[in-house]
N, C-alpha and C. Protein backbone atom coordinates (compact mmCIF):
# COMPACT_ATOMS: atom_id res chain seq x y z
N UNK A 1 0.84 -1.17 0.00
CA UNK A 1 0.00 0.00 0.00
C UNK A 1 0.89 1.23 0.00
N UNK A 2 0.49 2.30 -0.34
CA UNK A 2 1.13 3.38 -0.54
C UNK A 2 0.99 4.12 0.88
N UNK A 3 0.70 3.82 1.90
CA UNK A 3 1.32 4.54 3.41
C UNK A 3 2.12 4.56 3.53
N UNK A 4 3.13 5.27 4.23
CA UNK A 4 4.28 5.07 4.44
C UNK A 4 4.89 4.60 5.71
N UNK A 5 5.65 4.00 5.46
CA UNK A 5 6.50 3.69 6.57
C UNK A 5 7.43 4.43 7.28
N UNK A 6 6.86 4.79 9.02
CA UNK A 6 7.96 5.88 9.54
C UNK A 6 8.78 4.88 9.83
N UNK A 7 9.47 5.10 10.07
CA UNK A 7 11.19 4.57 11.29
C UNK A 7 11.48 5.67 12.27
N UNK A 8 12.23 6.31 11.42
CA UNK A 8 12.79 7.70 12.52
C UNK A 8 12.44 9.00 11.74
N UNK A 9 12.67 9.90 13.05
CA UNK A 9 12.03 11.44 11.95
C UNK A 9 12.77 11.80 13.05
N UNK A 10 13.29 13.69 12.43
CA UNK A 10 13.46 14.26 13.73
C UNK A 10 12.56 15.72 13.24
N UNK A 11 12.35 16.94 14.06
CA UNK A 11 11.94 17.76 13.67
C UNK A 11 12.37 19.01 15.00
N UNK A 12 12.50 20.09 14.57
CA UNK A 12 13.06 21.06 15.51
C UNK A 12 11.59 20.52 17.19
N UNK A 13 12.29 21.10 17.78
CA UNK A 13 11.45 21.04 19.31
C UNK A 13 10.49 21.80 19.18
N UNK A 14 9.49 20.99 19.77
CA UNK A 14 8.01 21.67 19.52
C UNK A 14 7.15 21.54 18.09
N UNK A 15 7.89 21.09 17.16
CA UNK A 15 7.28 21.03 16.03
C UNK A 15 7.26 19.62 15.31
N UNK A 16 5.67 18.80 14.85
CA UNK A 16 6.18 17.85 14.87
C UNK A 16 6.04 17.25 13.50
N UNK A 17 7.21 16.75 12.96
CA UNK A 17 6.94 16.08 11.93
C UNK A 17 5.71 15.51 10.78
N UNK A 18 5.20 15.79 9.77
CA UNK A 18 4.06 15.34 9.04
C UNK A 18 4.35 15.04 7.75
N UNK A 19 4.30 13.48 7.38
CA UNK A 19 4.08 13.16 6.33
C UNK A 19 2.87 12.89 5.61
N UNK A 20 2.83 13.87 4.67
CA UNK A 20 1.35 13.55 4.16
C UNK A 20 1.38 12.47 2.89
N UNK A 21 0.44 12.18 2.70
CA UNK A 21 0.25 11.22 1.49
C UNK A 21 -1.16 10.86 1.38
N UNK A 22 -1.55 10.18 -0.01
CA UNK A 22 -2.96 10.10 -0.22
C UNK A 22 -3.92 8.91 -0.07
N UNK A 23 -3.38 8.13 0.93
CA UNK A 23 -4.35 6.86 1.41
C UNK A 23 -4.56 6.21 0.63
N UNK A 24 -3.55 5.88 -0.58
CA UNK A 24 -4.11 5.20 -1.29
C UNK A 24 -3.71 3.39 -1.53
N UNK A 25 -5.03 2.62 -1.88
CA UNK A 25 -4.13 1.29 -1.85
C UNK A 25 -3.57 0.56 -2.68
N UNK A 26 -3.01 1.10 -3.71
CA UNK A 26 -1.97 0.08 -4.93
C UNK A 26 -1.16 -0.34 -3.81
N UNK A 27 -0.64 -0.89 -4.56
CA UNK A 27 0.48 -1.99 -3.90
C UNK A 27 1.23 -2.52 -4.87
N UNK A 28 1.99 -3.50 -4.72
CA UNK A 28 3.24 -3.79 -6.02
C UNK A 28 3.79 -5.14 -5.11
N UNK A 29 3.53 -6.03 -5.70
CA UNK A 29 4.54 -7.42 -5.10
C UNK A 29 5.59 -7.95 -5.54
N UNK A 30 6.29 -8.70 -4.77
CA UNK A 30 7.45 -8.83 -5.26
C UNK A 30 7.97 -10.19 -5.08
N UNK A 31 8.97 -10.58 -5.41
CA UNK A 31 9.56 -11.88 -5.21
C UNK A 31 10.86 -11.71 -5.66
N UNK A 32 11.77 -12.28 -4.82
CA UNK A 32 13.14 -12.44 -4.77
C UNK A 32 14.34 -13.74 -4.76
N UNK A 33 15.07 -13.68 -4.72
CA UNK A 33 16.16 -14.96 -4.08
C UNK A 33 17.48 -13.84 -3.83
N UNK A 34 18.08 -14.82 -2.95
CA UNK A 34 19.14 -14.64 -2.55
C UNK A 34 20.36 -15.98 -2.99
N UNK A 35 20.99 -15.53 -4.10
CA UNK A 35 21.88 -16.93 -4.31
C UNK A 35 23.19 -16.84 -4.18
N UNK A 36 23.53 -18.46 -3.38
CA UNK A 36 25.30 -18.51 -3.22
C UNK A 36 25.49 -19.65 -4.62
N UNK A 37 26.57 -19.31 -4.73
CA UNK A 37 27.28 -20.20 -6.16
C UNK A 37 28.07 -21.04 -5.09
N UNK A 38 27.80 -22.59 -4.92
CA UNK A 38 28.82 -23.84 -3.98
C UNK A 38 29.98 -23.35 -4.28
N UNK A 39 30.52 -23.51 -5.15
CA UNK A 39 32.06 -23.33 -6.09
C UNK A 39 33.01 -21.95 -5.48
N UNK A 40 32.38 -20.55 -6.24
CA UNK A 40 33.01 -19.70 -6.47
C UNK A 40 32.43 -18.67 -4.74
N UNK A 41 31.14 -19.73 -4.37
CA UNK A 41 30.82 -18.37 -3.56
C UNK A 41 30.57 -16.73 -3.64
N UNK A 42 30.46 -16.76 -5.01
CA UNK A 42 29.36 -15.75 -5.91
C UNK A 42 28.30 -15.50 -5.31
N UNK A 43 28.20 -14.53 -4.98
CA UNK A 43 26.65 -13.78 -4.18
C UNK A 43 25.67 -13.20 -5.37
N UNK A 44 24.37 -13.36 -5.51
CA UNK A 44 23.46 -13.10 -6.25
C UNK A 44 21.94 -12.44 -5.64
N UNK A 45 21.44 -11.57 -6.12
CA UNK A 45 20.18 -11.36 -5.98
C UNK A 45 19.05 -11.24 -7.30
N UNK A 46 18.00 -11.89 -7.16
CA UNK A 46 17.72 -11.59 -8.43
C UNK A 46 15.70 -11.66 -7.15
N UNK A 47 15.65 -10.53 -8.13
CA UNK A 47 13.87 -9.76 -7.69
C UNK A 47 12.83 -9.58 -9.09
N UNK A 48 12.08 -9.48 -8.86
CA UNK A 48 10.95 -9.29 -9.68
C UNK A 48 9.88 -8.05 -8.74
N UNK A 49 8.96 -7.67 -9.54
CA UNK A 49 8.14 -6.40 -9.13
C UNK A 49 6.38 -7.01 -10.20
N UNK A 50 5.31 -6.58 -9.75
CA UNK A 50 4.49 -7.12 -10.00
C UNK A 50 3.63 -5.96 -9.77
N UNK A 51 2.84 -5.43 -10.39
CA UNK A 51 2.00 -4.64 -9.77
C UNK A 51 0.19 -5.11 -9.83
N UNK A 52 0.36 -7.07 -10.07
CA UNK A 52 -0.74 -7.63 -9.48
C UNK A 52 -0.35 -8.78 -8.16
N UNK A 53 -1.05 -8.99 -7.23
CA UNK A 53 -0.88 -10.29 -6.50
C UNK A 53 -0.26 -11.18 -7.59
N UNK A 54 0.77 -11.97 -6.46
CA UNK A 54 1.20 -12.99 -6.98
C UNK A 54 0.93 -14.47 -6.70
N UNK A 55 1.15 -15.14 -7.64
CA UNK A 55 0.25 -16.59 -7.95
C UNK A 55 1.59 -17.62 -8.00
N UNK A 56 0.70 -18.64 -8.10
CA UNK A 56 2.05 -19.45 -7.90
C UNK A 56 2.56 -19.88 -9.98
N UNK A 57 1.54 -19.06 -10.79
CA UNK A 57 2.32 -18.65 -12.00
C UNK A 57 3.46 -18.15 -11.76
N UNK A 58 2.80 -16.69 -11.34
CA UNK A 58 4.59 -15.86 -11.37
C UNK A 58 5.79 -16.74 -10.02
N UNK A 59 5.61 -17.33 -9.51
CA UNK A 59 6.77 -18.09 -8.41
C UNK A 59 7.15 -18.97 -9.77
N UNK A 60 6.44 -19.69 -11.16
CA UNK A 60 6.80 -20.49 -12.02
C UNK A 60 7.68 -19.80 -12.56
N UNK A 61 6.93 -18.49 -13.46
CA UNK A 61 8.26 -17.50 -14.18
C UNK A 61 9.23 -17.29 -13.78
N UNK A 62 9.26 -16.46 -12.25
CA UNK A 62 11.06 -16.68 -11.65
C UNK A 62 11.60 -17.56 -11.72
N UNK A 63 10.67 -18.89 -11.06
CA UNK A 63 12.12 -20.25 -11.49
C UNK A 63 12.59 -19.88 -12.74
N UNK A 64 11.66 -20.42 -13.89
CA UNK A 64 12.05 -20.25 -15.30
C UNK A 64 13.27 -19.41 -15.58
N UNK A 65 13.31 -17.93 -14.76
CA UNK A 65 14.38 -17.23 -15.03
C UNK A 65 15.59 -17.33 -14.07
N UNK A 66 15.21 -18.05 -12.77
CA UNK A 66 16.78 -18.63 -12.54
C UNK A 66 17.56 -19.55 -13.31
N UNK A 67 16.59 -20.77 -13.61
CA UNK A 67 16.86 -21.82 -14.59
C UNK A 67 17.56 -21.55 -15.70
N UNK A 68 17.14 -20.02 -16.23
CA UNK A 68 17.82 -19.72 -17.34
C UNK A 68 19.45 -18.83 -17.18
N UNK A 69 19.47 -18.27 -15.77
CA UNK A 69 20.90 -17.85 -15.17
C UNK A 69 21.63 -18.00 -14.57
N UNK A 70 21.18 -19.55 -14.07
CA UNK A 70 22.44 -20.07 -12.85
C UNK A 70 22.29 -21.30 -14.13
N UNK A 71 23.53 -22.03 -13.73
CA UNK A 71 24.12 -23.33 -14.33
C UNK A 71 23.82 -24.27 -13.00
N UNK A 72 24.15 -25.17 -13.17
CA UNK A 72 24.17 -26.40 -12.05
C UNK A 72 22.93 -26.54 -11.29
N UNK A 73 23.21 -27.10 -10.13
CA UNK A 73 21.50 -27.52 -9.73
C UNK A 73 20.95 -26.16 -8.79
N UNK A 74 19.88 -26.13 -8.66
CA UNK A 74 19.38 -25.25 -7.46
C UNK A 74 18.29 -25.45 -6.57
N UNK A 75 18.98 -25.58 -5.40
CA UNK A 75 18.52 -25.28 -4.27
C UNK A 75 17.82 -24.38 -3.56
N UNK A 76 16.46 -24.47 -3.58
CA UNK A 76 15.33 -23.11 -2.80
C UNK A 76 14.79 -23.96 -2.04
N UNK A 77 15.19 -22.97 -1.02
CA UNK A 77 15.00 -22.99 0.33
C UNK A 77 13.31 -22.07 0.42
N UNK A 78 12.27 -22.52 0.72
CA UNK A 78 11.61 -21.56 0.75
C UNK A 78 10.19 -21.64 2.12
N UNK A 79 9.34 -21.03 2.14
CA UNK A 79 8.56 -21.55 3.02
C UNK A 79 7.40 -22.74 2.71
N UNK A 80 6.61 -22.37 3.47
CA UNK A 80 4.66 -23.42 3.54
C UNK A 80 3.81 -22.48 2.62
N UNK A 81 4.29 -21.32 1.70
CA UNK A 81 3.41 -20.22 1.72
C UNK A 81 2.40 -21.11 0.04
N UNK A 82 1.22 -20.24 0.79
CA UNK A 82 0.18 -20.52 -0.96
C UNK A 82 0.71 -20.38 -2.20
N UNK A 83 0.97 -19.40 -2.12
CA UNK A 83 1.85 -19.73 -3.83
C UNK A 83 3.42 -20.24 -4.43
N UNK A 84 3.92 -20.65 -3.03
CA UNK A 84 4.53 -22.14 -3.46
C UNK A 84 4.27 -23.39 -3.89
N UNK A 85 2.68 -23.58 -3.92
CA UNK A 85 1.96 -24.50 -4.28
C UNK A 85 1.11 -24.22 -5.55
N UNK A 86 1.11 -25.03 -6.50
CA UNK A 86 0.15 -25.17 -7.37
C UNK A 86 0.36 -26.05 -8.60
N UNK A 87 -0.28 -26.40 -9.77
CA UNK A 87 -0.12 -27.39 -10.66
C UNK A 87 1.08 -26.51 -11.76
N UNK A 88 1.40 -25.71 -11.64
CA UNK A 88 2.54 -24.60 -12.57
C UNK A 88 3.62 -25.24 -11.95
N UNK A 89 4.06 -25.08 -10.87
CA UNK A 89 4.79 -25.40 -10.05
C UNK A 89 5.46 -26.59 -10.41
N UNK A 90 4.12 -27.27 -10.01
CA UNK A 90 4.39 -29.18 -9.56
C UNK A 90 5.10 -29.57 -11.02
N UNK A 91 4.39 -29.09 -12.14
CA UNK A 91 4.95 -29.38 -13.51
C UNK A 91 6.23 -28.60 -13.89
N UNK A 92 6.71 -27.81 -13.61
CA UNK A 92 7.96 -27.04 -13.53
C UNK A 92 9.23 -28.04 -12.98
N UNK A 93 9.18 -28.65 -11.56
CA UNK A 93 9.74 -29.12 -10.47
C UNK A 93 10.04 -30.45 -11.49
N UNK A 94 8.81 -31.28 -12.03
CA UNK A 94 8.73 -32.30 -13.00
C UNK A 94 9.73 -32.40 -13.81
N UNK A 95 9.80 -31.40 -14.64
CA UNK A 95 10.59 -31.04 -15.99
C UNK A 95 12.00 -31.12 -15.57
N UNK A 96 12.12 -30.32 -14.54
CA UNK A 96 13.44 -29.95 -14.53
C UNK A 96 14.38 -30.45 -12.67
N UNK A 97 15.18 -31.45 -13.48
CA UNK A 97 15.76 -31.85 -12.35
C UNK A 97 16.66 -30.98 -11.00
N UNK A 98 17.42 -30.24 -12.01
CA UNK A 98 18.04 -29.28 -11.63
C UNK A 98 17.70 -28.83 -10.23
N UNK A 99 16.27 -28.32 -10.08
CA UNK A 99 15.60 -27.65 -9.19
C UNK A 99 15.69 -28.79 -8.02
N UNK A 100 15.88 -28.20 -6.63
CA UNK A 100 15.90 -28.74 -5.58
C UNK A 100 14.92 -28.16 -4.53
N UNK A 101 13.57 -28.45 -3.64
CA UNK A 101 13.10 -27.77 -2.87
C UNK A 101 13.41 -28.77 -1.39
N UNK A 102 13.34 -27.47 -0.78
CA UNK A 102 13.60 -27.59 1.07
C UNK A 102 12.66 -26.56 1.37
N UNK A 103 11.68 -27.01 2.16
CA UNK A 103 10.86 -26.21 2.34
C UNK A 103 11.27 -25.72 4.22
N UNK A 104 11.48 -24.85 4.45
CA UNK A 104 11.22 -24.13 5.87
C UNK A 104 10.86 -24.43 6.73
N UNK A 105 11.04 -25.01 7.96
CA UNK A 105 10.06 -24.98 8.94
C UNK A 105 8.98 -24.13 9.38
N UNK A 106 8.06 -24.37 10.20
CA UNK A 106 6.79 -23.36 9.82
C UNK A 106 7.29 -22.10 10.83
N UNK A 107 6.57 -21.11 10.46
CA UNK A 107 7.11 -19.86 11.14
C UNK A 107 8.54 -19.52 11.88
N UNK A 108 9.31 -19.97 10.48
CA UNK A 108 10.71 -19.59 10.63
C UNK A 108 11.05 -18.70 10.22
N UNK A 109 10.61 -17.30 10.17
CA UNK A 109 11.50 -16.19 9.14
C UNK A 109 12.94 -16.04 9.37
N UNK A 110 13.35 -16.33 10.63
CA UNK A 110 14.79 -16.17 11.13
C UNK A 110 15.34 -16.64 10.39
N UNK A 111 15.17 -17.80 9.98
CA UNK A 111 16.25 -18.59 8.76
C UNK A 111 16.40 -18.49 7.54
N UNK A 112 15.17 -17.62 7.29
CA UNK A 112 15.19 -17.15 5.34
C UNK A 112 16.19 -16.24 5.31
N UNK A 113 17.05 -16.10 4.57
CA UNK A 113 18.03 -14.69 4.07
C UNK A 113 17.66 -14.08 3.46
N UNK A 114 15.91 -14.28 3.10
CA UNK A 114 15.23 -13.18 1.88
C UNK A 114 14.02 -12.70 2.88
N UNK A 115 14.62 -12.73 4.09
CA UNK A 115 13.37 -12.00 4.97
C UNK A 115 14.82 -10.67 5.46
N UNK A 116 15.64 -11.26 5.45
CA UNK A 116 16.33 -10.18 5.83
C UNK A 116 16.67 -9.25 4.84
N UNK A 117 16.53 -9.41 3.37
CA UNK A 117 16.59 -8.67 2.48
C UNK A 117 15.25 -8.15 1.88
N UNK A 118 14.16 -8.13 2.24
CA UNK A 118 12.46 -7.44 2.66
C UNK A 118 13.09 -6.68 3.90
N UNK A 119 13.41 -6.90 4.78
CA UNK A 119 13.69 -6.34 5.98
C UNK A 119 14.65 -4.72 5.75
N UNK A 120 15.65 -5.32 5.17
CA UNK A 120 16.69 -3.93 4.56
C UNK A 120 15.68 -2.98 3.69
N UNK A 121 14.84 -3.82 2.52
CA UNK A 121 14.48 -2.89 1.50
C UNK A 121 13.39 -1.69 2.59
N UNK A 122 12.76 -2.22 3.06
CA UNK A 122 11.72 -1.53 3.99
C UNK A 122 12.67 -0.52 4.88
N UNK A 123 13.80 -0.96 5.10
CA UNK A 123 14.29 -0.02 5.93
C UNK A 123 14.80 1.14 5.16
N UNK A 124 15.20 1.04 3.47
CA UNK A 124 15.63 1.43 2.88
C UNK A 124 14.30 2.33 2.49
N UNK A 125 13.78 1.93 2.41
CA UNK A 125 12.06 2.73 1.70
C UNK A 125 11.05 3.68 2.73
N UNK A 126 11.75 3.30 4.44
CA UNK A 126 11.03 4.46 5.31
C UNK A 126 11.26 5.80 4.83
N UNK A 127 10.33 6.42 5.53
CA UNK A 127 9.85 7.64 5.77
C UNK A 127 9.57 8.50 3.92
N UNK A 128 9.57 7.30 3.20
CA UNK A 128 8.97 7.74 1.76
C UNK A 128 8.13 7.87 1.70
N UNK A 129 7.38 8.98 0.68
CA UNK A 129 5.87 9.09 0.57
C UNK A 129 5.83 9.16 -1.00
N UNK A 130 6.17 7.81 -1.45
CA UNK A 130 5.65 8.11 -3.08
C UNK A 130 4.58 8.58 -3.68
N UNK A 131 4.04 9.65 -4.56
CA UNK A 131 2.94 9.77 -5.20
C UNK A 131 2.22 8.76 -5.87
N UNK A 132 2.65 7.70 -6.33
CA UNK A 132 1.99 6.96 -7.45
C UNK A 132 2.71 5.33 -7.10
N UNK A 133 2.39 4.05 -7.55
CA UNK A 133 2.57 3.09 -7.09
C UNK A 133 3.94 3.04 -8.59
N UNK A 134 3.84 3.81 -9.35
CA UNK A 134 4.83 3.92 -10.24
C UNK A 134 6.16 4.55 -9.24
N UNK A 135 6.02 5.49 -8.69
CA UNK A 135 7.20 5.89 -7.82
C UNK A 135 7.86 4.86 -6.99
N UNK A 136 6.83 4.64 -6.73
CA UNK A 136 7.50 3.49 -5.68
C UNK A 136 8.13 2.11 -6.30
N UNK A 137 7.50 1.90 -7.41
CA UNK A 137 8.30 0.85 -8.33
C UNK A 137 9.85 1.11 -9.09
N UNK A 138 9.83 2.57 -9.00
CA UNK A 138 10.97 3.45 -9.04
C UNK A 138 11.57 3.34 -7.99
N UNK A 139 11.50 3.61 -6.62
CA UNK A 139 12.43 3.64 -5.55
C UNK A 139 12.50 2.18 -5.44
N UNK A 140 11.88 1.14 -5.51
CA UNK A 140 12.47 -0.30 -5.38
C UNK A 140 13.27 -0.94 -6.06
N UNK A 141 13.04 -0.22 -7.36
CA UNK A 141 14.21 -0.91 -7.65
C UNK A 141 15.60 -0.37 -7.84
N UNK A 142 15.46 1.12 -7.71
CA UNK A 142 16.86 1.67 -7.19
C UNK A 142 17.61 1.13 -5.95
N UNK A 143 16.56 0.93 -4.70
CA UNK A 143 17.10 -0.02 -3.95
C UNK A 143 17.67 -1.40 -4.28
N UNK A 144 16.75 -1.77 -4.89
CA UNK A 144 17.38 -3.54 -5.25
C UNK A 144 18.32 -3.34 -6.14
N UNK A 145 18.58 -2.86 -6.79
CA UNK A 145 20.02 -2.44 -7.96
C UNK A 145 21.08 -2.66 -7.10
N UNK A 146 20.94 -1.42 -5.83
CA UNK A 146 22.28 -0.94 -5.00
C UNK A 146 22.22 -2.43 -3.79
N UNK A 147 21.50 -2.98 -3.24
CA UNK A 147 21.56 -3.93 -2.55
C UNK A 147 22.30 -5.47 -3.64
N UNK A 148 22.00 -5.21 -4.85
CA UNK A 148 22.44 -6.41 -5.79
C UNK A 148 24.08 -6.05 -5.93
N UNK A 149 24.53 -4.62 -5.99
CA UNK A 149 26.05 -4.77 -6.43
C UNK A 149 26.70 -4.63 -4.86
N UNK A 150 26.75 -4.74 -3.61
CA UNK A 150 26.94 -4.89 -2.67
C UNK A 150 26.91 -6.27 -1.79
N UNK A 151 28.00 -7.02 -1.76
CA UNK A 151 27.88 -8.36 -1.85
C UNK A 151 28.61 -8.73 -0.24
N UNK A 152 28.79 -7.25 0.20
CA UNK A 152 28.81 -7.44 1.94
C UNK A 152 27.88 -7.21 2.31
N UNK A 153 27.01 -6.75 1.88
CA UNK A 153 25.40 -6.91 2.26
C UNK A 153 24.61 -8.28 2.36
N UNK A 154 24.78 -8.88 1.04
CA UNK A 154 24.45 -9.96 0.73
C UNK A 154 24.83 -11.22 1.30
N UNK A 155 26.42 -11.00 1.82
CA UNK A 155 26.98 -11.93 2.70
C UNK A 155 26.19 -12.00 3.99
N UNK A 156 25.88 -10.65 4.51
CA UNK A 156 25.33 -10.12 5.88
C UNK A 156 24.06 -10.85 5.63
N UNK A 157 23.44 -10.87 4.95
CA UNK A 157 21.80 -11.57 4.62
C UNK A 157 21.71 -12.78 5.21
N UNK A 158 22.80 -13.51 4.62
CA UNK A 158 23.28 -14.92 4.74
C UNK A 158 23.69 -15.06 6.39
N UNK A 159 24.34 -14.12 6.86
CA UNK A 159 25.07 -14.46 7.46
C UNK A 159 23.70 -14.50 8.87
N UNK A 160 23.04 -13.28 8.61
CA UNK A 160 22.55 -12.71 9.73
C UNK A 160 21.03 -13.69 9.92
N UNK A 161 21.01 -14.63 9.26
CA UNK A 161 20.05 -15.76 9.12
C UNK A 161 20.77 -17.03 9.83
N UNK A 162 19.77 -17.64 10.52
CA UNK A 162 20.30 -18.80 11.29
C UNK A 162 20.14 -20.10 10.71
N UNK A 163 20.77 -20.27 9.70
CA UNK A 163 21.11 -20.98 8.68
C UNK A 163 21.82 -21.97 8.92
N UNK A 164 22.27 -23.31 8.80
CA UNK A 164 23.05 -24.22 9.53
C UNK A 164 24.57 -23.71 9.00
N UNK A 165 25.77 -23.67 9.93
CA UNK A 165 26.61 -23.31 9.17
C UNK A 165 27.22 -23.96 7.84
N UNK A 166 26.97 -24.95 7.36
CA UNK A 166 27.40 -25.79 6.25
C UNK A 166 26.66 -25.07 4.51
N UNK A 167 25.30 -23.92 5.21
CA UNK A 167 24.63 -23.79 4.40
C UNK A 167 24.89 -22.12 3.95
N UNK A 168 25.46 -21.88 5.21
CA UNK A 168 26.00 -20.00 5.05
C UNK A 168 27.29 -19.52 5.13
N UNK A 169 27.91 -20.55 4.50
CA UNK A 169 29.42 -20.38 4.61
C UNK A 169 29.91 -20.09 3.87
């Protein structure tokens, strides 16, 4: 939704801070990964932006487009969520060996490294008040650009997730 998110504000004493904005509810979804390369230990992010709910179609298309940019097998780690499930999916997973799923324990966000990278972008996106759900598709992905070429960040993702160490190393 287009509210914004405070964090911190400051404003002279006595006077207090106001962000205005227009209540409005677009919204824009998203989907991400966070990838290590076994080998080279290559850090990766790769996101998508949606400006409908997402289905477990579009969770199909991203595979499709990891499939088409990593080599070797892959491993997603992901949760129990609804649109990890569906017949797109199941026939995707079919096709292609490559693909490996581990699904999450239930209400684990601690251990995803792509909750901690939702976590940064939001922190990155307070106290914005975009006009239009276009702006804001603008400031996300200026964020995700600068979070993608920053790969001590990306390490930190990994790191700052309680991940078994064999798996965040």
């Amino acid at each position: 939704m287009l509210t914004p998110t405070v964090r911190r504000t400051w404003a002279p004493r006595a006077k207090t801070p106001l962000l205005f904005h227009s209540y409005s509810h677009d919204r824009i979804s998203a989907i991400s990964a966070v990838t290590v390369s076994p080998i080279r230990e290559r850090l990766g992010l790769y996101c998508h932006c949606y400006f409908n709910p997402l289905s477990h179609l579009e969770v199909a298309a991203f595979l499709r487009l990891l499939l088409r940019h990593l080599c070797g097998h892959i491993m997603l780690l992901w949760d129990g969520g609804s649109i990890h499930r569906g017949p797109a999916l199941t026939a995707l997973l079919a096709r292609h060996p490559r693909l490996h799923i581990e699904r999450f324990p239930a209400y684990a966000p601690e251990l995803n490294p792509d909750e901690q990278v939702w976590n940064h972008f939001k922190a990155e996106l307070a106290n914005g008040c975009p006009l239009t759900v276009d702006y804001l598709m603008d400031d996300l992905t200026r964020v995700a650009r600068r979070t993608r070429r920053s790969s001590r960040l990306l390490r930190g993702f990994i790191h700052q997730s309680e991940l078994p160490p064999f798996l965040s190393s």
